[in-house]
C-alpha atoms as a PDB file:
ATOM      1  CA  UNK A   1      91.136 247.329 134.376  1.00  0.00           C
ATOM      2  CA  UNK A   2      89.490 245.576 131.439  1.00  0.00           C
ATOM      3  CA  UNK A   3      90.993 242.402 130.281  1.00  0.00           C
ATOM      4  CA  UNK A   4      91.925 242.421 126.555  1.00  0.00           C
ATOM      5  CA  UNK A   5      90.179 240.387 124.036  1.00  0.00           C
ATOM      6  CA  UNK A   6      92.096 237.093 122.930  1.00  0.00           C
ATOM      7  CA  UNK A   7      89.679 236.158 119.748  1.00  0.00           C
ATOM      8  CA  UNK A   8      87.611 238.772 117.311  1.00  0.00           C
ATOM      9  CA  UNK A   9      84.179 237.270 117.026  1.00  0.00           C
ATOM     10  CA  UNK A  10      84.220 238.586 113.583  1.00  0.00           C
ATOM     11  CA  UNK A  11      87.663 235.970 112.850  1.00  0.00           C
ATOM     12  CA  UNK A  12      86.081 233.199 114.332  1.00  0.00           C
ATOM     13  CA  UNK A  13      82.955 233.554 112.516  1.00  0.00           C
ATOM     14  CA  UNK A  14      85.053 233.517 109.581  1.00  0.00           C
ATOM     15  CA  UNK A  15      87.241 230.624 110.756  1.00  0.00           C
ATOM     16  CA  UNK A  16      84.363 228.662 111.084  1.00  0.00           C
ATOM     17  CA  UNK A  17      82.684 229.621 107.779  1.00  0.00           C
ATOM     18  CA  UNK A  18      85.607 228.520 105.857  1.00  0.00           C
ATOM     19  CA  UNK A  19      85.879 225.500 108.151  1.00  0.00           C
ATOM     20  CA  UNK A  20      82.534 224.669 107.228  1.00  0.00           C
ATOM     21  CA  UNK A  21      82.486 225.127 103.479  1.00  0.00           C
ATOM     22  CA  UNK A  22      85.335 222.968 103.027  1.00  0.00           C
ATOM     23  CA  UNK A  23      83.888 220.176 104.779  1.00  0.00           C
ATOM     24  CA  UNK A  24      80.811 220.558 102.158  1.00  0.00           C
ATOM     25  CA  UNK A  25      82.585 220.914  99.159  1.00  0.00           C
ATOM     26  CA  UNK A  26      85.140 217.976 100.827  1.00  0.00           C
ATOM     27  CA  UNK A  27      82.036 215.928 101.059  1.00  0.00           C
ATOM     28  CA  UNK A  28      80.061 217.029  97.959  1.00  0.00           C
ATOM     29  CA  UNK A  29      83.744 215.543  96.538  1.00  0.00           C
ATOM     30  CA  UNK A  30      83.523 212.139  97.773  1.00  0.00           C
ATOM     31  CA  UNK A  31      80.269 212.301  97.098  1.00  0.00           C
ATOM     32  CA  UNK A  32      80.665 212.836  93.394  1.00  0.00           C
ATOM     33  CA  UNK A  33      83.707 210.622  93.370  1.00  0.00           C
ATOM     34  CA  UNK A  34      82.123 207.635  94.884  1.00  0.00           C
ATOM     35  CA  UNK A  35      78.820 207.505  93.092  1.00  0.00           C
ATOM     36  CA  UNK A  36      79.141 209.689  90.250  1.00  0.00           C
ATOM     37  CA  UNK A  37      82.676 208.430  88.886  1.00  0.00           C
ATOM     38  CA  UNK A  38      81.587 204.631  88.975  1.00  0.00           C
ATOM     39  CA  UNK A  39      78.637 205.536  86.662  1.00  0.00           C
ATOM     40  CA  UNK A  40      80.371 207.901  84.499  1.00  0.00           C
ATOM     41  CA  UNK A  41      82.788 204.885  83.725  1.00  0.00           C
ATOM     42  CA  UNK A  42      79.877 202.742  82.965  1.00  0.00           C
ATOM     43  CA  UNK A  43      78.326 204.584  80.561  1.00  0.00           C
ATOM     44  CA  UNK A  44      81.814 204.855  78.407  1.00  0.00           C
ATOM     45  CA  UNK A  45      81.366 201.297  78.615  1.00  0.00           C
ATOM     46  CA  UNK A  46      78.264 200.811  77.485  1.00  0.00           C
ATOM     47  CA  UNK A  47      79.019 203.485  74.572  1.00  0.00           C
ATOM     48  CA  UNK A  48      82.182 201.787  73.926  1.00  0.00           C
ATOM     49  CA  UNK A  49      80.700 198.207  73.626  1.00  0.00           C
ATOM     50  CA  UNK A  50      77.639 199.841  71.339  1.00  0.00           C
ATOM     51  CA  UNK A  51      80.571 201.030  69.005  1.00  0.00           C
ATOM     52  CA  UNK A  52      82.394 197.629  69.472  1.00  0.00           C
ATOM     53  CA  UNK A  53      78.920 196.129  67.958  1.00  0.00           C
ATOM     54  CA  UNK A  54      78.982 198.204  65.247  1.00  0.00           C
ATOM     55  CA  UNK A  55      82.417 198.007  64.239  1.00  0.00           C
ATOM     56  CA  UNK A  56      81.618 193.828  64.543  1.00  0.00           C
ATOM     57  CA  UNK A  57      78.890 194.382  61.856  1.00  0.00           C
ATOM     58  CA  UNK A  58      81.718 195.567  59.545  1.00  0.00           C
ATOM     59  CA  UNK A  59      84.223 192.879  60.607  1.00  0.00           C
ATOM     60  CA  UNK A  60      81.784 190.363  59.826  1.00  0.00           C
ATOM     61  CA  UNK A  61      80.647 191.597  56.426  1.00  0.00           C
ATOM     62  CA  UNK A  62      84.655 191.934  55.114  1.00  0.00           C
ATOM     63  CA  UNK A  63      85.453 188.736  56.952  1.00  0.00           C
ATOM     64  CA  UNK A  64      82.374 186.896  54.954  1.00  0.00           C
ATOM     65  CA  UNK A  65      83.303 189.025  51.821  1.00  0.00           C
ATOM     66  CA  UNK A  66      86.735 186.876  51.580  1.00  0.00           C
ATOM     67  CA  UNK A  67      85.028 183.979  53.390  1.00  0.00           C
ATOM     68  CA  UNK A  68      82.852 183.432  50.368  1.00  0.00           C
ATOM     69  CA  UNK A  69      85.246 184.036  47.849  1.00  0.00           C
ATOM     70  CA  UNK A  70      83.791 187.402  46.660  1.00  0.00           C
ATOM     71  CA  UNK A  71      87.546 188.751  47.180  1.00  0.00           C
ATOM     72  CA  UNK A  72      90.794 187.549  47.798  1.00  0.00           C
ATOM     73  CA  UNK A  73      91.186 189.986  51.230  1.00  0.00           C
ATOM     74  CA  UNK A  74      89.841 192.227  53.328  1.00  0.00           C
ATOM     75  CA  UNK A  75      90.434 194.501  56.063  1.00  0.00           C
ATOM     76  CA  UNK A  76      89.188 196.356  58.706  1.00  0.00           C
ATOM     77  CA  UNK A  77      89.370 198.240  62.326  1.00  0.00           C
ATOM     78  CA  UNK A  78      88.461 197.919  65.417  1.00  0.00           C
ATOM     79  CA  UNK A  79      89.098 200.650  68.452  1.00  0.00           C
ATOM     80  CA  UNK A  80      90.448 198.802  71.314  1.00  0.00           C
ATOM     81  CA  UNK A  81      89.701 200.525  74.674  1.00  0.00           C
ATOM     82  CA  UNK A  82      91.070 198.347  77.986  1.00  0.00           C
ATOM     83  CA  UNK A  83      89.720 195.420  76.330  1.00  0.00           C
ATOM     84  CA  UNK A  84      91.204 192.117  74.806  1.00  0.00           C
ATOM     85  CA  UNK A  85      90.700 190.836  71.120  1.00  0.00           C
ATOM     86  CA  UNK A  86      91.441 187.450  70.304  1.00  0.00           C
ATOM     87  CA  UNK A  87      90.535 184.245  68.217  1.00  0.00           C
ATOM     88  CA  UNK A  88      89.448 180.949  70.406  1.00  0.00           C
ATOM     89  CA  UNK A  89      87.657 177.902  70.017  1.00  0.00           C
ATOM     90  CA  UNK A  90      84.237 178.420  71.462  1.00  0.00           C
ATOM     91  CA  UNK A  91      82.455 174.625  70.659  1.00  0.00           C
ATOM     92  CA  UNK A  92      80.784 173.263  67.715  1.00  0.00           C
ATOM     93  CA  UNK A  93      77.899 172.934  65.441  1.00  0.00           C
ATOM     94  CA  UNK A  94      77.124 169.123  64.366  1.00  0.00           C
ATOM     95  CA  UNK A  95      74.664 169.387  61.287  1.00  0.00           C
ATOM     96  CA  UNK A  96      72.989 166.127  60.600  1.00  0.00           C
ATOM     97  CA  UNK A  97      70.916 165.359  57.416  1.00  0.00           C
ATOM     98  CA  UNK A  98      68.572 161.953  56.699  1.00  0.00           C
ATOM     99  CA  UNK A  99      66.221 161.154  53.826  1.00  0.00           C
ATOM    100  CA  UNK A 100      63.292 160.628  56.291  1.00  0.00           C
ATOM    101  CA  UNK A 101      61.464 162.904  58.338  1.00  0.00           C
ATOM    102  CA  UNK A 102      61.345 160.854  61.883  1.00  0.00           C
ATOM    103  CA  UNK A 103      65.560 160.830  61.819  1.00  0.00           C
ATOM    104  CA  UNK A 104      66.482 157.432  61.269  1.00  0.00           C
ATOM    105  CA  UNK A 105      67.979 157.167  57.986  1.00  0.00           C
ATOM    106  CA  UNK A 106      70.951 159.198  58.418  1.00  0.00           C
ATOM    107  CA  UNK A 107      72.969 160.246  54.956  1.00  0.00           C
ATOM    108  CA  UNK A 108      75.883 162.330  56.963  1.00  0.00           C
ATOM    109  CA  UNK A 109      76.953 164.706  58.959  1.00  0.00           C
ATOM    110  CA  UNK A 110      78.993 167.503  59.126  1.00  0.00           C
ATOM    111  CA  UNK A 111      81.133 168.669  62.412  1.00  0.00           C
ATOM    112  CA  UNK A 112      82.266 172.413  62.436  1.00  0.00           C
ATOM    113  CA  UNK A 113      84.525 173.521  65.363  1.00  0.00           C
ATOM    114  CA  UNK A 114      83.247 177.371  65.959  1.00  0.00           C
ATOM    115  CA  UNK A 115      86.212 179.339  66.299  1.00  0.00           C
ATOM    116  CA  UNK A 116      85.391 182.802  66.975  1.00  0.00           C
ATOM    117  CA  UNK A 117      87.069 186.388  66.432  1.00  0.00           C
ATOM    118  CA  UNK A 118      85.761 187.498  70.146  1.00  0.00           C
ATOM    119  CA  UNK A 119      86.318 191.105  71.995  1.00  0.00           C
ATOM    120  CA  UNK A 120      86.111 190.701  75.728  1.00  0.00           C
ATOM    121  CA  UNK A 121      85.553 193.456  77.938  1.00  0.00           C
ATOM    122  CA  UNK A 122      85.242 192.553  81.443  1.00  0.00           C
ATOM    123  CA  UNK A 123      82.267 190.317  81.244  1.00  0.00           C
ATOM    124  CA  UNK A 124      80.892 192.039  77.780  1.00  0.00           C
ATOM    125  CA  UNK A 125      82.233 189.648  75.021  1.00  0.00           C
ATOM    126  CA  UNK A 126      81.260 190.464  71.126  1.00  0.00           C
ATOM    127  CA  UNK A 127      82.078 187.799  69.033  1.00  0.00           C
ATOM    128  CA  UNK A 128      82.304 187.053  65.157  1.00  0.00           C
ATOM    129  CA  UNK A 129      81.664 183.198  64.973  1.00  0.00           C
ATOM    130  CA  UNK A 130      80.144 181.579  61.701  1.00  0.00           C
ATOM    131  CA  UNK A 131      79.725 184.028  59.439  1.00  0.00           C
ATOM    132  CA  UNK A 132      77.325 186.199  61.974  1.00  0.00           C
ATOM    133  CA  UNK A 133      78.147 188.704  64.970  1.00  0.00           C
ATOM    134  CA  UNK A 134      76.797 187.221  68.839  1.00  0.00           C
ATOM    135  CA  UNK A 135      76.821 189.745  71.904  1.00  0.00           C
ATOM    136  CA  UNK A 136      77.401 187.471  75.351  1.00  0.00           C
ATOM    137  CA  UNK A 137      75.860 188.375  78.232  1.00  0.00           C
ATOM    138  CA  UNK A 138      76.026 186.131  81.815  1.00  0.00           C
ATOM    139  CA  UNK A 139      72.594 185.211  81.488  1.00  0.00           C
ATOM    140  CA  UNK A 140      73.367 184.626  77.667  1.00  0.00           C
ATOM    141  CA  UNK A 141      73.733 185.228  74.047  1.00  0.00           C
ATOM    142  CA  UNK A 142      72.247 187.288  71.311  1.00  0.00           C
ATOM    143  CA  UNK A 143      72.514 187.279  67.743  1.00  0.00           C
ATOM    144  CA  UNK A 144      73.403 190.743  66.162  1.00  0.00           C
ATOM    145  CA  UNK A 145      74.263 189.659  62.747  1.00  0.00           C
ATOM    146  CA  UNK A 146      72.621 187.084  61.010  1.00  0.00           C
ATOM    147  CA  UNK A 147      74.729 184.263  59.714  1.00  0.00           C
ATOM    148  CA  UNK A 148      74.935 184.155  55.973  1.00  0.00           C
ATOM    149  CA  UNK A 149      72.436 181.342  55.255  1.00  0.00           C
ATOM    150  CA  UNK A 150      70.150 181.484  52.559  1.00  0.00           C
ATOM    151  CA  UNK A 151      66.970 179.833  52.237  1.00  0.00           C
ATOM    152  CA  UNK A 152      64.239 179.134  49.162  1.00  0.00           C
ATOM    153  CA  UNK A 153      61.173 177.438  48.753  1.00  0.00           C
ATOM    154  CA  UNK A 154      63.531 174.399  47.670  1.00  0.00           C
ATOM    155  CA  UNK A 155      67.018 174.583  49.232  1.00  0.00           C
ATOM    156  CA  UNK A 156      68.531 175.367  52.212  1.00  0.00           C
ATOM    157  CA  UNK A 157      71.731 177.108  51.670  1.00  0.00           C
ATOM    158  CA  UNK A 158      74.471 176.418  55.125  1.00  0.00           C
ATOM    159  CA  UNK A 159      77.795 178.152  54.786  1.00  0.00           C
ATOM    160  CA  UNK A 160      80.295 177.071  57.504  1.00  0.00           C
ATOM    161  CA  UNK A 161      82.876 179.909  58.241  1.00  0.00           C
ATOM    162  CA  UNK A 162      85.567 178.506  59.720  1.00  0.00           C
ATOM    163  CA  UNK A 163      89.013 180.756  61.165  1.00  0.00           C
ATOM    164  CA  UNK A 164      91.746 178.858  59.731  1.00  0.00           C
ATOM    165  CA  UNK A 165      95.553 178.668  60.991  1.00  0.00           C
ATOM    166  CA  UNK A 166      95.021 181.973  62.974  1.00  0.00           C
ATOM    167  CA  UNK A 167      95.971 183.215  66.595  1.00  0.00           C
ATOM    168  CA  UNK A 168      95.564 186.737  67.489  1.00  0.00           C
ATOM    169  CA  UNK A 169      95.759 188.524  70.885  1.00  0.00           C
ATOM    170  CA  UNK A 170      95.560 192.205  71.011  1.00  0.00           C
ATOM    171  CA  UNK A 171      94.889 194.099  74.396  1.00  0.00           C
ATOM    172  CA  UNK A 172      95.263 197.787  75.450  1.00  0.00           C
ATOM    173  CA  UNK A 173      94.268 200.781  74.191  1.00  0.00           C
ATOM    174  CA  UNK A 174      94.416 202.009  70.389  1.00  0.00           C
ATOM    175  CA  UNK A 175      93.136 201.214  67.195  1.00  0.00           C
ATOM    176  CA  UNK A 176      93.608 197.932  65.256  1.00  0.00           C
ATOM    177  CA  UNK A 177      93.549 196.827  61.878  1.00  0.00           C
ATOM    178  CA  UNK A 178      92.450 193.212  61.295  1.00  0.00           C
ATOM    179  CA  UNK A 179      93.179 191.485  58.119  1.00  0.00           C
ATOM    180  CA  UNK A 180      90.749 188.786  56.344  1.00  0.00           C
ATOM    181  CA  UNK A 181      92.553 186.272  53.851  1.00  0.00           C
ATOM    182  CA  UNK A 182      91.436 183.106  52.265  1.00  0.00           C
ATOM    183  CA  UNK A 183      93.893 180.020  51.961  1.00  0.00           C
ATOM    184  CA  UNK A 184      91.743 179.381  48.131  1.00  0.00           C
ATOM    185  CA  UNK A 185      93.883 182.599  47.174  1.00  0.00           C
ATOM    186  CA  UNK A 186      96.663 182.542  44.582  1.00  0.00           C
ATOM    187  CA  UNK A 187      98.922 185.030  44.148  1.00  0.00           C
ATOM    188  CA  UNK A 188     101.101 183.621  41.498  1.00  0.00           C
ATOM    189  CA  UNK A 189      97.501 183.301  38.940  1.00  0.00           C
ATOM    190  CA  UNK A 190      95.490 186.182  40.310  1.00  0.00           C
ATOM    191  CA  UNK A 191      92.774 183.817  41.288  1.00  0.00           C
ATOM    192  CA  UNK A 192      90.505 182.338  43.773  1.00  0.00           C
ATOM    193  CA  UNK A 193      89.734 178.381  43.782  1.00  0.00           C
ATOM    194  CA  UNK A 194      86.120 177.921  44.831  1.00  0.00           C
ATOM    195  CA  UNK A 195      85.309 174.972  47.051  1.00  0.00           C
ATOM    196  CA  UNK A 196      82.444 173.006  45.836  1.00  0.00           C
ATOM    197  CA  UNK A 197      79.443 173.079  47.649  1.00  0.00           C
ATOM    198  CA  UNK A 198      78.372 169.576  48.774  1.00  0.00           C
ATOM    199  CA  UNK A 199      74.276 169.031  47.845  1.00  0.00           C
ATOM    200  CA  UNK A 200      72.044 166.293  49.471  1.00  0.00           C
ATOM    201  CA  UNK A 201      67.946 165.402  48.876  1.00  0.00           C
ATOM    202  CA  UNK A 202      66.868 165.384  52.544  1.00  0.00           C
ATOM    203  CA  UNK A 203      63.588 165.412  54.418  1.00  0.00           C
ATOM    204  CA  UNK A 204      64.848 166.091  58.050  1.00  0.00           C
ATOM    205  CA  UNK A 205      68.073 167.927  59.636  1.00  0.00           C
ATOM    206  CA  UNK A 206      69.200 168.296  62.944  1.00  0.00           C
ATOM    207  CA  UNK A 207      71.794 170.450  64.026  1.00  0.00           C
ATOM    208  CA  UNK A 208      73.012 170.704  67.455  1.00  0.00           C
ATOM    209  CA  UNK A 209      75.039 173.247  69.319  1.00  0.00           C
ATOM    210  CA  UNK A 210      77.154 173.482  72.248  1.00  0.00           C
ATOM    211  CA  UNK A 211      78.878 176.659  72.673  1.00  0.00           C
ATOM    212  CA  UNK A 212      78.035 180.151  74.534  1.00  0.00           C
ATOM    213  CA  UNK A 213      76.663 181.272  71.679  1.00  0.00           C
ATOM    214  CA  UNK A 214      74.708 178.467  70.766  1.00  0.00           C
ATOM    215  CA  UNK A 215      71.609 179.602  72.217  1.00  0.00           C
ATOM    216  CA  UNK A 216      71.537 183.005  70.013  1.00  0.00           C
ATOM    217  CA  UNK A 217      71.530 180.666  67.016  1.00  0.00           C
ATOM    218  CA  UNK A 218      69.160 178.412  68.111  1.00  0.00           C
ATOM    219  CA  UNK A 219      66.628 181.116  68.510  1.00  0.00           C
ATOM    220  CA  UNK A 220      68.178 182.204  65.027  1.00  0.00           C
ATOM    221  CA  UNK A 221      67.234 178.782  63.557  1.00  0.00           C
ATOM    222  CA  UNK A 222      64.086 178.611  65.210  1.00  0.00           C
ATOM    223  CA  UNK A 223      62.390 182.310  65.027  1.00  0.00           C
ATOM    224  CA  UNK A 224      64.023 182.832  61.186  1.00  0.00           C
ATOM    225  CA  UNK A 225      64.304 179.468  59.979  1.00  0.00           C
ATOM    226  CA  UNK A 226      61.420 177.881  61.308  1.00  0.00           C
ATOM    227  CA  UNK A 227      63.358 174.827  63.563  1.00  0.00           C
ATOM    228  CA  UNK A 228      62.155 173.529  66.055  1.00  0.00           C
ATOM    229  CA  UNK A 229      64.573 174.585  69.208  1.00  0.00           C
ATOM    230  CA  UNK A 230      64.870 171.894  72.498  1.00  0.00           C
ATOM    231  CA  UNK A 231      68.131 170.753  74.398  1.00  0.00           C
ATOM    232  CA  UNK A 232      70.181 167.636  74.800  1.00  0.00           C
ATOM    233  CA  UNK A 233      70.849 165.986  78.307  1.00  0.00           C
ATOM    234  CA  UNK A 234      74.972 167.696  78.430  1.00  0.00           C
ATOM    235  CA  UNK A 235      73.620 171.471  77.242  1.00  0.00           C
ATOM    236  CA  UNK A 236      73.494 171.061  73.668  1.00  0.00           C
ATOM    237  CA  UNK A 237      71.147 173.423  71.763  1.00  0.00           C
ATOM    238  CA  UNK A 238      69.406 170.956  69.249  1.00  0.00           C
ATOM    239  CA  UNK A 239      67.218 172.285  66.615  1.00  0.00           C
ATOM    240  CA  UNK A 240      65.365 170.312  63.754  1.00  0.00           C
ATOM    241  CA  UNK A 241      63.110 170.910  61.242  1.00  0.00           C
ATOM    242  CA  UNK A 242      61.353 168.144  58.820  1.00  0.00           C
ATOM    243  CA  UNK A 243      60.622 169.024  55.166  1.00  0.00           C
ATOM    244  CA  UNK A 244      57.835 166.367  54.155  1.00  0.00           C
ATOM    245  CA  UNK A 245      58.171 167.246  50.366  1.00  0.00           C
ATOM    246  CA  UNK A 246      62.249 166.874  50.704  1.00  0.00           C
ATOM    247  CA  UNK A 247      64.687 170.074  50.573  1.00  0.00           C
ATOM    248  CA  UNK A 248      67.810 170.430  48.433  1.00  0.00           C
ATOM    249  CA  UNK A 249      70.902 170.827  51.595  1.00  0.00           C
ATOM    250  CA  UNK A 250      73.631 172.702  50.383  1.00  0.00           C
ATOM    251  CA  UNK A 251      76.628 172.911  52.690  1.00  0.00           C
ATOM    252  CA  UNK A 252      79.492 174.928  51.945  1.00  0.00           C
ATOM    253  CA  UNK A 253      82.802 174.752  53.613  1.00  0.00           C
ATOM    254  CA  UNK A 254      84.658 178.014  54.332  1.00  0.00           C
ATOM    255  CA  UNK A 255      88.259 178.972  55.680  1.00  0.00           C
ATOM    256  CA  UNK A 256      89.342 182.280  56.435  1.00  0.00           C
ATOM    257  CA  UNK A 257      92.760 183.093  58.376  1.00  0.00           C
ATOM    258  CA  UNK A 258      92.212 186.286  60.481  1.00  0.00           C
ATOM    259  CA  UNK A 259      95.346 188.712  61.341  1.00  0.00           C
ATOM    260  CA  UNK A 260      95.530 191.391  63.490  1.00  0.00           C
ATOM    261  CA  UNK A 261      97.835 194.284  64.605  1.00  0.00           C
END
């Protein structure tokens, strides 16, 4: 007498089939997960923190709009996406004039703490400091937006943007609106009360830097301004440039207050 079958070849074929294509698609899963999840984050950072430069381009042009007295506010916005926006002081820039060209007959100085508008991001940071828009990388700093300094054959032009009496922190996700003012503003007359720009006759100036930026405006001073870049024994970014024939220095001193929400 013939023993009955206990398994259908046909059923374990199938069995095994199914077994099998779930243990591909399982690791075709992890697969995609592990490698392919990871990168698609990174590139919405990347094309977050290229919109986050652009948007900066803005902020800086409204923020130097009120900074230079051209109106009494401004505003803009900024798309906030896991990422932290906040003001900070970020070192200084030390601007030192003389009415000789080998630096030894000093007429003044003029220190500037840089405090910056600055979105972090991880270890991306995009910052607004002095008037121009720096991207920070670890291995360092770029210039985006050139500072507003003007130059002709006779004068150098140096505004100083300082943030004034502000302290913003926004994090999360959303969009937010960022308000320029200027503490020259008047509501009661309507009007704006210009600072005066202080002028010198020098033949030398020196300016030195020390801040995480500093090195994307030295190469801006050197590369557009024609300063010669070098670096002081505790970091500093030191650049100088001698005008034999004598320049006309004007400096002018900025506030703007910065609010956000």
């Amino acid at each position: 007498m013939m023993m009955p079958r206990l398994f259908n070849s046909d059923a374990v074929s199938e069995s095994l089939s199914f077994i099998l294509l779930t243990a591909i698609m399982l690791i075709a899963f992890f697969v995609v997960y592990s490698a392919g999840l990871p990168a698609y984050s990174t590139y919405l950072d990347q094309s977050h923190m290229t919109n986050v430069e652009q948007s900066f381009s803005i902020i800086a042009y409204n923020g130097n709009t009120v900074a230079m007295h051209k109106s009494p506010f401004s505003s803009s916005e900024l798309k906030i996406f896991g990422g932290t926006l906040a003001t900070r002081d970020a070192g200084y820039m030390d601007i030192s004039y003389y009415g000789d060209t080998g630096g030894t007959s000093l007429i003044g100085s003029n220190n500037t703490t840089l405090k910056v508008l600055e979105y972090t991001k991880g270890t991306d940071r995009v910052a607004y400091i002095d008037g121009g828009v720096c991207r920070y990388y670890p291995t360092g700093s770029v210039m985006l937006t050139d500072p507003p300094i003007h130059t002709t054959p006779d004068s150098l032009i140096v505004p100083t943007i300082t943030v004034y009496n502000s302290d913003v922190s926004v994090a999360g996700n959303g969009l937010t609106r960022i308000l320029f003012l200027t503490p020259y503003y008047s509501k009661m007359s309507q009007t704006i009360s210009l600072p005066t720009a202080a002028s010198f006759d020098v033949k030398r100036i020196d300016i030195r830097m020390k801040s995480e930026y500093a090195d994307a405006f030295g190469r801006y001073f050197a590369e557009t301004l024609g300063f010669t870049q070098s670096e002081g024994p505790d970091g500093e970014v030191i650049v100088s440039k001698s005008y034999p024939s004598g320049i006309r220095l004007q400096l002018i001193q900025s506030y703007l207050t910065i609010e956000a929400n």
